[in-house]
C-alpha atoms as a PDB file:
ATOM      1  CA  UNK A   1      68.797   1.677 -15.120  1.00  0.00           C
ATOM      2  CA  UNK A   2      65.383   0.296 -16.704  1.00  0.00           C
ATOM      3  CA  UNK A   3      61.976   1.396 -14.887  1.00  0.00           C
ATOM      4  CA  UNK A   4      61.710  -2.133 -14.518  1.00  0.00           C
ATOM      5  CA  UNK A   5      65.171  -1.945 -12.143  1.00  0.00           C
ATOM      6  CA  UNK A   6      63.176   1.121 -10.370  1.00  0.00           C
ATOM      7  CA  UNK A   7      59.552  -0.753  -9.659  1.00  0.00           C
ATOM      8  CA  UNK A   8      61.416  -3.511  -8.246  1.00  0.00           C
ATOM      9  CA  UNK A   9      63.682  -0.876  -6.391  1.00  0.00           C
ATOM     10  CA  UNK A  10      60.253   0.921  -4.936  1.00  0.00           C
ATOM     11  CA  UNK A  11      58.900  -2.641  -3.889  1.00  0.00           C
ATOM     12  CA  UNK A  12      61.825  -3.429  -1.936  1.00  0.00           C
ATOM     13  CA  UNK A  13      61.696   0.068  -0.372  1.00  0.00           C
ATOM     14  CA  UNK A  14      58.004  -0.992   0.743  1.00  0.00           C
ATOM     15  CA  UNK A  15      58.957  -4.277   2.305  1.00  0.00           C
ATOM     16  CA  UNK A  16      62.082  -3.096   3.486  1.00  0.00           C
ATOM     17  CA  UNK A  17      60.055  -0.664   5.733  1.00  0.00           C
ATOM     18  CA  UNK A  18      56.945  -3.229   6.442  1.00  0.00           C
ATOM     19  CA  UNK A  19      60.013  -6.277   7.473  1.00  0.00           C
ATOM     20  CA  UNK A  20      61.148  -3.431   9.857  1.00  0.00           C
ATOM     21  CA  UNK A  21      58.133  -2.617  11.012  1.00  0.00           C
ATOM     22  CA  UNK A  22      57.469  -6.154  12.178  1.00  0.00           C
ATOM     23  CA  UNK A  23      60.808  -6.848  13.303  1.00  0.00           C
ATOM     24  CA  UNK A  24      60.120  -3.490  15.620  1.00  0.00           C
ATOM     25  CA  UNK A  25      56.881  -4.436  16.936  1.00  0.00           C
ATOM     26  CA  UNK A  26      57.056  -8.008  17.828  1.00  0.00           C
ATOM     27  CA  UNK A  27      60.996  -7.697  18.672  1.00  0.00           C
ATOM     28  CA  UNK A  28      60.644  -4.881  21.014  1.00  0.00           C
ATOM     29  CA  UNK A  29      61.982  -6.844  24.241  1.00  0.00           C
ATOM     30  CA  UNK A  30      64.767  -8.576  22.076  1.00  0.00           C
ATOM     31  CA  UNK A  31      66.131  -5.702  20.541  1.00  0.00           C
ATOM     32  CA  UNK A  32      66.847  -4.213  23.695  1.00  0.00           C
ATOM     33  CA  UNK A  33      67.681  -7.425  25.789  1.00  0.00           C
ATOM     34  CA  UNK A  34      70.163  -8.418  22.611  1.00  0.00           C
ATOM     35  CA  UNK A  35      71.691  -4.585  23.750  1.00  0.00           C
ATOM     36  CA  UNK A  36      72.197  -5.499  27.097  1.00  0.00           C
ATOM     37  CA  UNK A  37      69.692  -3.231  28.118  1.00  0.00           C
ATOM     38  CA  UNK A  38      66.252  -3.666  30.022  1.00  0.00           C
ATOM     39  CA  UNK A  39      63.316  -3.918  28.090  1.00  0.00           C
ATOM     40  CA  UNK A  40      61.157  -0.718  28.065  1.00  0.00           C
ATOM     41  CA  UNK A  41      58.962   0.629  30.588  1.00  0.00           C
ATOM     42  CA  UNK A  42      55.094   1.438  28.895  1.00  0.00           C
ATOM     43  CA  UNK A  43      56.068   5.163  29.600  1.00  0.00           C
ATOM     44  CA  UNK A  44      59.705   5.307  28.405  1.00  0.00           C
ATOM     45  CA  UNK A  45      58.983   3.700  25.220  1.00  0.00           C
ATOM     46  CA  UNK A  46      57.760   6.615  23.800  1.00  0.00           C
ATOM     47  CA  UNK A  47      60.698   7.055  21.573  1.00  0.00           C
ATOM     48  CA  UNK A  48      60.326   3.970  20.407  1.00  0.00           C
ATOM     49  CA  UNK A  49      56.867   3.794  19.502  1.00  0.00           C
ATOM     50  CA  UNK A  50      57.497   7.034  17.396  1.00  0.00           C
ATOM     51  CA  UNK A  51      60.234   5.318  15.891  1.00  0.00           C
ATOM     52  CA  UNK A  52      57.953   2.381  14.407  1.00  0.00           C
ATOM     53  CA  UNK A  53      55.258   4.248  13.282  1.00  0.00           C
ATOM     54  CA  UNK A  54      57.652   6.362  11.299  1.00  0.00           C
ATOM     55  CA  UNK A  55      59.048   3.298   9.914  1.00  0.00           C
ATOM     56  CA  UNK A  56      55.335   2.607   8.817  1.00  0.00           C
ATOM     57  CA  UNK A  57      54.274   5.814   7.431  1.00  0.00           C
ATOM     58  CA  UNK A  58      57.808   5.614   5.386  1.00  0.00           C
ATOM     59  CA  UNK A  59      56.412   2.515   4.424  1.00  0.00           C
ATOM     60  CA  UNK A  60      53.404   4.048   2.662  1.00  0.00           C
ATOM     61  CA  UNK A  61      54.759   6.928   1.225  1.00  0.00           C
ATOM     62  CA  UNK A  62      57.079   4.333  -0.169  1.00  0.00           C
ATOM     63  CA  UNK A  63      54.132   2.292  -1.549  1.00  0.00           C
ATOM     64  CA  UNK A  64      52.792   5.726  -2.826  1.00  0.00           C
ATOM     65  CA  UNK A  65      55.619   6.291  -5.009  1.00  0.00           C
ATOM     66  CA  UNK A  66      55.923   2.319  -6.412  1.00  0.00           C
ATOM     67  CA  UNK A  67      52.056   3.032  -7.476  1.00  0.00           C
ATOM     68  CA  UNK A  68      52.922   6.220  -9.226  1.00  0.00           C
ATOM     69  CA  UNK A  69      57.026   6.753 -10.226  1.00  0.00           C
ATOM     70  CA  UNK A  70      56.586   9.733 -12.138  1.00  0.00           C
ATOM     71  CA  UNK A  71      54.514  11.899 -10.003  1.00  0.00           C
ATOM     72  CA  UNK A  72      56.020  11.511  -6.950  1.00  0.00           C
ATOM     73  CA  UNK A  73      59.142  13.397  -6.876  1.00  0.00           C
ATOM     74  CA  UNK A  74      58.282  15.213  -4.120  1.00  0.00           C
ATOM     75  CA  UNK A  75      57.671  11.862  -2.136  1.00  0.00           C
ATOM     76  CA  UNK A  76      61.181  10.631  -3.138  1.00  0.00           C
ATOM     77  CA  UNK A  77      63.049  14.041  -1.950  1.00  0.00           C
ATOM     78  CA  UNK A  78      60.896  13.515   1.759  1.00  0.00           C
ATOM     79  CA  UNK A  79      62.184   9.606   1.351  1.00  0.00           C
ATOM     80  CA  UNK A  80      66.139  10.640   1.150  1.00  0.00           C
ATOM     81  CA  UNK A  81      65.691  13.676   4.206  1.00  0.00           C
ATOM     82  CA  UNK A  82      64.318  10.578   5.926  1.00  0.00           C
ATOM     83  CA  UNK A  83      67.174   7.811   5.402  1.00  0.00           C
ATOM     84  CA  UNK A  84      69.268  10.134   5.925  1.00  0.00           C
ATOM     85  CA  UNK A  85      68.190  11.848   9.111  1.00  0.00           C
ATOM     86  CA  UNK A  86      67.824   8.332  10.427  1.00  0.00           C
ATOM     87  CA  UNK A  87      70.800   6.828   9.853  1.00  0.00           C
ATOM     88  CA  UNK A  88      73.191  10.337   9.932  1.00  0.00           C
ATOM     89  CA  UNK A  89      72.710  10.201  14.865  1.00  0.00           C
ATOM     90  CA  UNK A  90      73.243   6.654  14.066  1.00  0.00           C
ATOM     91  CA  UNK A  91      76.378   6.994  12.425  1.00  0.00           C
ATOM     92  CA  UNK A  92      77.499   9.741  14.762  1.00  0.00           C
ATOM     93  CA  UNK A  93      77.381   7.238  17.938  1.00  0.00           C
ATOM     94  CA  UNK A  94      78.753   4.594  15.921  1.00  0.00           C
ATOM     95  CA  UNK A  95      82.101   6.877  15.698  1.00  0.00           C
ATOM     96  CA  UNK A  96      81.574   8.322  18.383  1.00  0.00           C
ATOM     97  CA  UNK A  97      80.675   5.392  21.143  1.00  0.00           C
ATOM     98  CA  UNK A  98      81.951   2.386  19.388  1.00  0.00           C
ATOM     99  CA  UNK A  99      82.547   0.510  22.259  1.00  0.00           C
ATOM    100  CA  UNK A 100      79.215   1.008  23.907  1.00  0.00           C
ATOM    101  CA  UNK A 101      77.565   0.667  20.499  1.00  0.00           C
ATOM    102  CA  UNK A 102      75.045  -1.919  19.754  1.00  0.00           C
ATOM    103  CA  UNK A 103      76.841  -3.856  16.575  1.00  0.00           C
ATOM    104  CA  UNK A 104      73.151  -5.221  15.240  1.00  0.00           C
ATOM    105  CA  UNK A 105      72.213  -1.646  14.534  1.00  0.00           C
ATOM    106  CA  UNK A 106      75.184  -1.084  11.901  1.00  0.00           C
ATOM    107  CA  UNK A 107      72.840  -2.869   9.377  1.00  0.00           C
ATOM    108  CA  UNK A 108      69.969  -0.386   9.490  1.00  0.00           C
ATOM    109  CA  UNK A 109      72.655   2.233   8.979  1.00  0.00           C
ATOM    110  CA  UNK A 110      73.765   0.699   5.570  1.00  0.00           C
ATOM    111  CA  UNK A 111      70.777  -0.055   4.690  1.00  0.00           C
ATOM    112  CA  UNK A 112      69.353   3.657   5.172  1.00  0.00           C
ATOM    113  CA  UNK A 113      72.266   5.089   3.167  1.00  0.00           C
ATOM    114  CA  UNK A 114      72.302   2.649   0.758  1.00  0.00           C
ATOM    115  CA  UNK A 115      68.545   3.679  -0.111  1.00  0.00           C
ATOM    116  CA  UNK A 116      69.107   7.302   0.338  1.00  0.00           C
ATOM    117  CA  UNK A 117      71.609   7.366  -2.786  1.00  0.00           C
ATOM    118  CA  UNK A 118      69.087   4.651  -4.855  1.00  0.00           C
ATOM    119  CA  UNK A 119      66.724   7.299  -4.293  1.00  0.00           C
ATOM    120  CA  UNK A 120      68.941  10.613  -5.561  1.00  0.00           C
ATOM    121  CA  UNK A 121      69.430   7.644  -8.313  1.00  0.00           C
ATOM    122  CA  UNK A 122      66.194   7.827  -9.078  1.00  0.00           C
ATOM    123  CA  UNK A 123      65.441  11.677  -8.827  1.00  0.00           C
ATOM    124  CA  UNK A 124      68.458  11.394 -11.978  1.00  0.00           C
ATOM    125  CA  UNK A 125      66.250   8.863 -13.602  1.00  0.00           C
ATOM    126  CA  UNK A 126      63.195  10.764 -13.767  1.00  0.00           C
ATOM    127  CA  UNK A 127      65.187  13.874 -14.613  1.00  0.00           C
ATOM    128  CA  UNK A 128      66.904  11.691 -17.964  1.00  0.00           C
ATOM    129  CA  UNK A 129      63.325  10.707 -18.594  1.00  0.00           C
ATOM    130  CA  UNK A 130      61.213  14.174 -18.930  1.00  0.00           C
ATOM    131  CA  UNK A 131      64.516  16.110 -20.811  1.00  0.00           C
END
């Protein structure tokens, strides 16, 4: 895969995570109400509030390492612990509570795994490139 293939990659890391973001802020009461659960009380939404500003700050980390590829491997390693400690619960209720489990939240899984292993991908990449 071309570093062309990997800037593109890193860009739709960034707008995966700034789509989200949006989708998380201004879809609060739907994503719950879609659930069939209430919307959030100001004090129990504390979880969720966490939950979209880490969505944001994996946004710009993402953004860091489009700006700068080969200096950020560091970034990238922090990038897959993320996908995949996000979408590993996720899976876990999925098995484990299928019948109780929301189905518009499978995508987010995918998506997070999917990413995770484009981003080992890339740790390979950079390795090819400095041997």
């Amino acid at each position: 895969m071309s570093e062309t293939f990997w800037k593109r990659m890193w860009a739709a890391a960034v707008w995966h995570n700034v789509i989200g973001f949006v989708v998380l802020v201004f879809g609060r009461n739907w994503i719950y109400t879609s659930a069939g659960q209430p919307a959030p009380a100001p004090i129990l939404s504390l979880h969720y509030d966490t939950w979209i500003v880490l969505v944001g700050v994996f946004g710009v980390l993402y953004y860091k390492v489009y700006r700068n590829m080969y200096k950020s491997r560091d970034l990238v390693v922090i990038g897959i612990l993320g996908k995949l400690t996000s979408a590993t619960p996720q899976l876990v209720y999925l098995i484990l509570y299928t019948d109780q489990y929301p189905r518009m939240l499978i995508g987010p899984i995918i998506t997070d795994y999917i990413f995770a292993f484009l981003y080992w991908r890339f740790l390979k990449f950079l390795d090819q490139r400095s041997a």
